[in-house]
PDB file of N, CA and C in Angstrom:
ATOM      1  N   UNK A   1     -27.804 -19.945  -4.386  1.00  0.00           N
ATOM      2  CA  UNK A   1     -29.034 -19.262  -4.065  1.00  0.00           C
ATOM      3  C   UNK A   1     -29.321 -18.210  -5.116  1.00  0.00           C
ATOM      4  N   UNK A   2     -30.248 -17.425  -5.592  1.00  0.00           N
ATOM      5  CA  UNK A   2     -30.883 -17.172  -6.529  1.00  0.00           C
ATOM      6  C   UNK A   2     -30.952 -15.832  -5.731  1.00  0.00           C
ATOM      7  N   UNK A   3     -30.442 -14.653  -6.595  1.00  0.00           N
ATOM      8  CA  UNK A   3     -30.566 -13.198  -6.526  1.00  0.00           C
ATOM      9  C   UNK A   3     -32.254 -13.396  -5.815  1.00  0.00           C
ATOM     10  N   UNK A   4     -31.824 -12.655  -4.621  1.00  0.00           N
ATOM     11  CA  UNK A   4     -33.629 -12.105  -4.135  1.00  0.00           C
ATOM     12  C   UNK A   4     -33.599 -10.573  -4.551  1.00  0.00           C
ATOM     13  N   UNK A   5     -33.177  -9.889  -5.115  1.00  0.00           N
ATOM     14  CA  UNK A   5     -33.364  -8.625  -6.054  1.00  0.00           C
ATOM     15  C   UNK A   5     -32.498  -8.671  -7.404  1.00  0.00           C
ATOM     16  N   UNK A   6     -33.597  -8.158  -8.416  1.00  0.00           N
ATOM     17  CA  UNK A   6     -32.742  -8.531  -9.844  1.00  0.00           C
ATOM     18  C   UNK A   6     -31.544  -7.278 -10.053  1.00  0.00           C
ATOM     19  N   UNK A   7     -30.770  -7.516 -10.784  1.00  0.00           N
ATOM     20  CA  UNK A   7     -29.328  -6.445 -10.770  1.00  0.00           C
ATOM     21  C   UNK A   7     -30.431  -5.230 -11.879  1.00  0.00           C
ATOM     22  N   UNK A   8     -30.101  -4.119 -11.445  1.00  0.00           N
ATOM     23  CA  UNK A   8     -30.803  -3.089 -12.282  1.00  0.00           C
ATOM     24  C   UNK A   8     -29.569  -2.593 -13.244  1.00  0.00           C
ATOM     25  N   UNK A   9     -30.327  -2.183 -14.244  1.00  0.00           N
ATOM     26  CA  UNK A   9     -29.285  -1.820 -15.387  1.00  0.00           C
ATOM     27  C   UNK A   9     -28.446  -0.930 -15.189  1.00  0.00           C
ATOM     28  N   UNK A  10     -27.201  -1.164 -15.529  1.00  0.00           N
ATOM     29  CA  UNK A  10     -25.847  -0.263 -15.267  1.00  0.00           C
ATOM     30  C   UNK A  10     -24.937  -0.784 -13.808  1.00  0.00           C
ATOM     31  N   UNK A  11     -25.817  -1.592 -13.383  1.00  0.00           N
ATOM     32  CA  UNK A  11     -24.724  -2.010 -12.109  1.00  0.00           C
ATOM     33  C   UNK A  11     -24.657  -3.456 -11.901  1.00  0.00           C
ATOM     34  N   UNK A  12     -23.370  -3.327 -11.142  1.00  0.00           N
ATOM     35  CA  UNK A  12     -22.452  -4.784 -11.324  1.00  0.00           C
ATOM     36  C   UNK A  12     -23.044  -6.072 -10.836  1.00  0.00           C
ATOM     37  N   UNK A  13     -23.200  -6.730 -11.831  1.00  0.00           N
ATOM     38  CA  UNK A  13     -23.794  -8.260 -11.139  1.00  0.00           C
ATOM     39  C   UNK A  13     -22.922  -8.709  -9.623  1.00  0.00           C
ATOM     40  N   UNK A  14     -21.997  -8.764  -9.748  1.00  0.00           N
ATOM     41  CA  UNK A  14     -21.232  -9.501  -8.486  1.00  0.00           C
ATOM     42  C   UNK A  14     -21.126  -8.556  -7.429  1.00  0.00           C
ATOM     43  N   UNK A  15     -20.966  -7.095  -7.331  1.00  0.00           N
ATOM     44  CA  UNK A  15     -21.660  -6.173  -6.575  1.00  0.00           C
ATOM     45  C   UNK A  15     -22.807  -6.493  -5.954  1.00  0.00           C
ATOM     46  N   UNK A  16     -23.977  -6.470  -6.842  1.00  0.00           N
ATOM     47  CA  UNK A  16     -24.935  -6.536  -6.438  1.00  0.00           C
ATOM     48  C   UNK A  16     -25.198  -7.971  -5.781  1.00  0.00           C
ATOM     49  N   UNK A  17     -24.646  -8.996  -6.840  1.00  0.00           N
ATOM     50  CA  UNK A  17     -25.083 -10.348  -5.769  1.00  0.00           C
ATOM     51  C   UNK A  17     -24.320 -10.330  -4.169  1.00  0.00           C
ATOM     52  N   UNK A  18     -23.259  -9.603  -4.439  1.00  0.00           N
ATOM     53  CA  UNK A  18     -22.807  -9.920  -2.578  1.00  0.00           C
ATOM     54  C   UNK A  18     -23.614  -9.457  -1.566  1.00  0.00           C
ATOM     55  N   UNK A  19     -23.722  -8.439  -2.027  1.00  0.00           N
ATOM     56  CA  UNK A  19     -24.553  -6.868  -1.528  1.00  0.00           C
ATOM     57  C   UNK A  19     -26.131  -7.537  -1.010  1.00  0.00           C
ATOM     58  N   UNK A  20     -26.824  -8.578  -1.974  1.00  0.00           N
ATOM     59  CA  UNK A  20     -28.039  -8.798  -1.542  1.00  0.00           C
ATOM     60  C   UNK A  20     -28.403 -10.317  -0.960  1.00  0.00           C
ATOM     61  N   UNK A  21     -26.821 -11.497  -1.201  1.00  0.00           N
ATOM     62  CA  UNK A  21     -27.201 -12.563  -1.141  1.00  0.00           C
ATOM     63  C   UNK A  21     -26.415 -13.145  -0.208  1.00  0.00           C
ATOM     64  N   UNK A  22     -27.214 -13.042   1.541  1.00  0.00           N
ATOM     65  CA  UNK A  22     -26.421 -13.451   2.518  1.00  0.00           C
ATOM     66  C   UNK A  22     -25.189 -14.639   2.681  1.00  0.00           C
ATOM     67  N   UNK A  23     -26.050 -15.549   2.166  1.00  0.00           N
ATOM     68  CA  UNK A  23     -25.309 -16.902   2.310  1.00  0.00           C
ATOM     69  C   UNK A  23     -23.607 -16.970   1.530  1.00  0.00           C
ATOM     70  N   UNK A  24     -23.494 -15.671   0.553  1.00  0.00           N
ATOM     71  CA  UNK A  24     -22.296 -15.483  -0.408  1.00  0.00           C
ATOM     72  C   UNK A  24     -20.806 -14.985   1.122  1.00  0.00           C
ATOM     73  N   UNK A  25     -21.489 -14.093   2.313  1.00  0.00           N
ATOM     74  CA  UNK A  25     -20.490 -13.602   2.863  1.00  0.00           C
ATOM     75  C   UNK A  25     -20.478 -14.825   4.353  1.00  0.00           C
ATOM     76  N   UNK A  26     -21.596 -15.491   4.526  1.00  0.00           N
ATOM     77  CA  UNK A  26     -21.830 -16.539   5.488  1.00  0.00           C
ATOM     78  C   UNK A  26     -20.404 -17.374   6.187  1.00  0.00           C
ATOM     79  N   UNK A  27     -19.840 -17.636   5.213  1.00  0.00           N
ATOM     80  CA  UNK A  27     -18.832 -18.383   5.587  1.00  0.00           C
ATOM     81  C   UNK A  27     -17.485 -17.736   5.796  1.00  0.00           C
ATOM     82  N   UNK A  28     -17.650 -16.765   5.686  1.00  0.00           N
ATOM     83  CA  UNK A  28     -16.477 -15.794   6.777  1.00  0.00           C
ATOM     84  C   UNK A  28     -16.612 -15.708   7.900  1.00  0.00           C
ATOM     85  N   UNK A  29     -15.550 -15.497   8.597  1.00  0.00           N
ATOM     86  CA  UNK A  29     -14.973 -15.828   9.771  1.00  0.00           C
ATOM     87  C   UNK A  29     -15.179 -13.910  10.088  1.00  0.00           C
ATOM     88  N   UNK A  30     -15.339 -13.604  11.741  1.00  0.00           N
ATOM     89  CA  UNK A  30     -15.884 -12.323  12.129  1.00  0.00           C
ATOM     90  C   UNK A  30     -14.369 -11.530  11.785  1.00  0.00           C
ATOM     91  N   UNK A  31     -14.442 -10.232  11.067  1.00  0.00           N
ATOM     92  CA  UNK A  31     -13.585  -9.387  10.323  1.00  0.00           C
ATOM     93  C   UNK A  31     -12.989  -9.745   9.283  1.00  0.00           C
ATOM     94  N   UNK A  32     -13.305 -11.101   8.404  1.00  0.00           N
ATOM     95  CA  UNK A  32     -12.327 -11.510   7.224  1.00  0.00           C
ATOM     96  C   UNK A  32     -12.833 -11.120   6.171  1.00  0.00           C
ATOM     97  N   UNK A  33     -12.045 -10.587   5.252  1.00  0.00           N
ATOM     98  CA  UNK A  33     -12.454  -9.604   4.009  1.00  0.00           C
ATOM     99  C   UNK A  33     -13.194 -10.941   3.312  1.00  0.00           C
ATOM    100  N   UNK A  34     -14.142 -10.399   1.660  1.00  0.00           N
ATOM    101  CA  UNK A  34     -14.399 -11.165   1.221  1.00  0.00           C
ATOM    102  C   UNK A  34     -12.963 -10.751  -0.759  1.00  0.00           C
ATOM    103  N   UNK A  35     -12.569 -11.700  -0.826  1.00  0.00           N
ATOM    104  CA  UNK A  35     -11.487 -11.775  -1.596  1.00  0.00           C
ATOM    105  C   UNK A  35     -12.164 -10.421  -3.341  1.00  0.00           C
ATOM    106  N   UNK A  36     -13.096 -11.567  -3.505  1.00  0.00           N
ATOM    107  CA  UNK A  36     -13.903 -10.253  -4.846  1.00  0.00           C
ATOM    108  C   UNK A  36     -14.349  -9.150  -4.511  1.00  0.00           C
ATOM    109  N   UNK A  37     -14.924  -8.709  -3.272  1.00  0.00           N
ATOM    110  CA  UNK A  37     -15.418  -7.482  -3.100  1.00  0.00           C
ATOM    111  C   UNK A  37     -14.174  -6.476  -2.498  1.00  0.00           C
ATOM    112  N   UNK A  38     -13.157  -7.063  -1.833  1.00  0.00           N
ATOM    113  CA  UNK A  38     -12.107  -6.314  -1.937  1.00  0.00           C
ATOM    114  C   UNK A  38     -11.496  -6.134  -3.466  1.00  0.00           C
ATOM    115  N   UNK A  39     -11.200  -6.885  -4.424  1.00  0.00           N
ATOM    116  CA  UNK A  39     -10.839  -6.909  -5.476  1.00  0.00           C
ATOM    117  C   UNK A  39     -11.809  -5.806  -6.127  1.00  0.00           C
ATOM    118  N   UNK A  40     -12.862  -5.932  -6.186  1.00  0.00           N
ATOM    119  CA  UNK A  40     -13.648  -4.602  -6.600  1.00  0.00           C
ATOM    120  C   UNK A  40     -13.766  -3.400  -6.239  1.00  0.00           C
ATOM    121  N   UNK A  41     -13.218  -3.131  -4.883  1.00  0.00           N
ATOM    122  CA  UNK A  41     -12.753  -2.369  -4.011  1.00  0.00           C
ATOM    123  C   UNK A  41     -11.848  -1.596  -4.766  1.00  0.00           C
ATOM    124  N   UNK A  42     -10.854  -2.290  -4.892  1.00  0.00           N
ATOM    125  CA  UNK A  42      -9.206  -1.473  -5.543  1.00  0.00           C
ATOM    126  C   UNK A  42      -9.269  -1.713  -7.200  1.00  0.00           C
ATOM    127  N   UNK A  43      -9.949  -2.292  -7.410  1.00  0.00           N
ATOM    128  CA  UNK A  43      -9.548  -2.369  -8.959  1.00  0.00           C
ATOM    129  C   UNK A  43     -10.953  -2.311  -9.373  1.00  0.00           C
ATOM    130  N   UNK A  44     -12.159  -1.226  -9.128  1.00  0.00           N
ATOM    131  CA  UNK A  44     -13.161  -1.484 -10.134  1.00  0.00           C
ATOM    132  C   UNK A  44     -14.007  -2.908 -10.668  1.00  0.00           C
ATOM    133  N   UNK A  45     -14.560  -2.441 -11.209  1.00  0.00           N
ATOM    134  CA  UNK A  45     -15.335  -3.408 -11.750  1.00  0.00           C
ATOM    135  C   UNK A  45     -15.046  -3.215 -13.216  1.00  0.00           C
ATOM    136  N   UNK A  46     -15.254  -5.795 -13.459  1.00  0.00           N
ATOM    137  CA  UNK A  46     -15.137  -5.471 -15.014  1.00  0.00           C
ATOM    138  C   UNK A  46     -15.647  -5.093 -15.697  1.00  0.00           C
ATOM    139  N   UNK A  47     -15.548  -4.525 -17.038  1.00  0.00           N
ATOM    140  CA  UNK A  47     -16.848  -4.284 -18.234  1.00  0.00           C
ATOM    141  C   UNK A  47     -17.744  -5.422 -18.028  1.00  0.00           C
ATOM    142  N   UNK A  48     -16.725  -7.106 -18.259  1.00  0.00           N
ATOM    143  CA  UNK A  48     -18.241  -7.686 -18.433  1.00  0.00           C
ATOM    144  C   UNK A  48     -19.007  -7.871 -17.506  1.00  0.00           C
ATOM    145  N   UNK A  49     -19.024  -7.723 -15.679  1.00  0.00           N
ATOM    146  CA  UNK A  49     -19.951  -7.545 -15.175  1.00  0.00           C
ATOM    147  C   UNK A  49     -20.982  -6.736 -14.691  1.00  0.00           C
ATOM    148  N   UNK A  50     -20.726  -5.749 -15.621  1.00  0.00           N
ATOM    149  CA  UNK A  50     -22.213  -4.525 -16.167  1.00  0.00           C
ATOM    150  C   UNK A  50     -23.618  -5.207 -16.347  1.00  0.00           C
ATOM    151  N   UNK A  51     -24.557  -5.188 -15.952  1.00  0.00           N
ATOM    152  CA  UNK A  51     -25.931  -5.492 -16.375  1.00  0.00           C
ATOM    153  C   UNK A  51     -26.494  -4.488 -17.606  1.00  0.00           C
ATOM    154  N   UNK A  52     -26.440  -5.018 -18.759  1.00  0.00           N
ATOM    155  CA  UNK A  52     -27.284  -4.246 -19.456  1.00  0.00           C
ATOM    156  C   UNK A  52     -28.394  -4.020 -19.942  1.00  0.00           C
TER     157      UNK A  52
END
Protein backbone atom coordinates (compact mmCIF):
# COMPACT_ATOMS: atom_id res chain seq x y z
CA UNK A 1 0.00 0.00 0.00
CA UNK A 2 1.30 3.38 -0.86
CA UNK A 3 2.24 6.02 1.98
CA UNK A 4 -1.21 8.06 2.42
CA UNK A 5 1.13 10.93 3.88
CA UNK A 6 4.52 11.70 2.24
CA UNK A 7 7.62 11.28 4.90
CA UNK A 8 8.62 15.05 5.59
CA UNK A 9 12.21 15.89 5.57
CA UNK A 10 14.39 14.77 8.44
CA UNK A 11 12.19 11.90 9.53
CA UNK A 12 12.34 8.24 9.25
CA UNK A 13 10.75 6.56 6.32
CA UNK A 14 9.88 3.28 8.21
CA UNK A 15 8.75 5.37 11.25
CA UNK A 16 6.69 7.16 9.40
CA UNK A 17 5.34 4.34 7.11
CA UNK A 18 4.19 2.28 10.27
CA UNK A 19 2.94 5.27 11.99
CA UNK A 20 0.58 6.11 8.90
CA UNK A 21 0.02 2.77 7.01
CA UNK A 22 -2.62 0.59 8.76
CA UNK A 23 -2.47 -2.53 6.90
CA UNK A 24 1.69 -2.65 7.95
CA UNK A 25 0.49 -3.40 11.88
CA UNK A 26 -2.93 -5.40 10.62
CA UNK A 27 -1.64 -8.66 10.97
CA UNK A 28 -0.73 -8.65 14.55
CA UNK A 29 -2.26 -10.50 16.90
CA UNK A 30 -3.98 -8.10 20.05
CA UNK A 31 -0.66 -6.94 22.24
CA UNK A 32 2.12 -8.37 19.80
CA UNK A 33 4.97 -6.00 19.30
CA UNK A 34 5.77 -5.07 15.77
CA UNK A 35 9.57 -6.55 15.35
CA UNK A 36 11.05 -2.98 13.40
CA UNK A 37 9.33 -0.54 15.42
CA UNK A 38 10.53 -2.15 18.53
CA UNK A 39 13.96 -2.37 16.89
CA UNK A 40 13.68 1.40 16.40
CA UNK A 41 12.57 1.67 19.74
CA UNK A 42 16.00 0.50 21.35
CA UNK A 43 18.34 1.06 18.75
CA UNK A 44 17.37 4.33 16.86
CA UNK A 45 17.03 4.81 13.59
CA UNK A 46 19.35 4.15 10.57
CA UNK A 47 21.15 7.02 8.77
CA UNK A 48 19.86 5.54 5.66
CA UNK A 49 16.31 5.79 6.62
CA UNK A 50 16.38 9.67 6.96
CA UNK A 51 14.22 11.41 4.29
CA UNK A 52 16.13 14.05 2.79
Amino acid sequence: MALRRPVPHGQCRQRWHHAYDPSIHRKLKPREDCGPCVDHMRNGHPPDQIQN
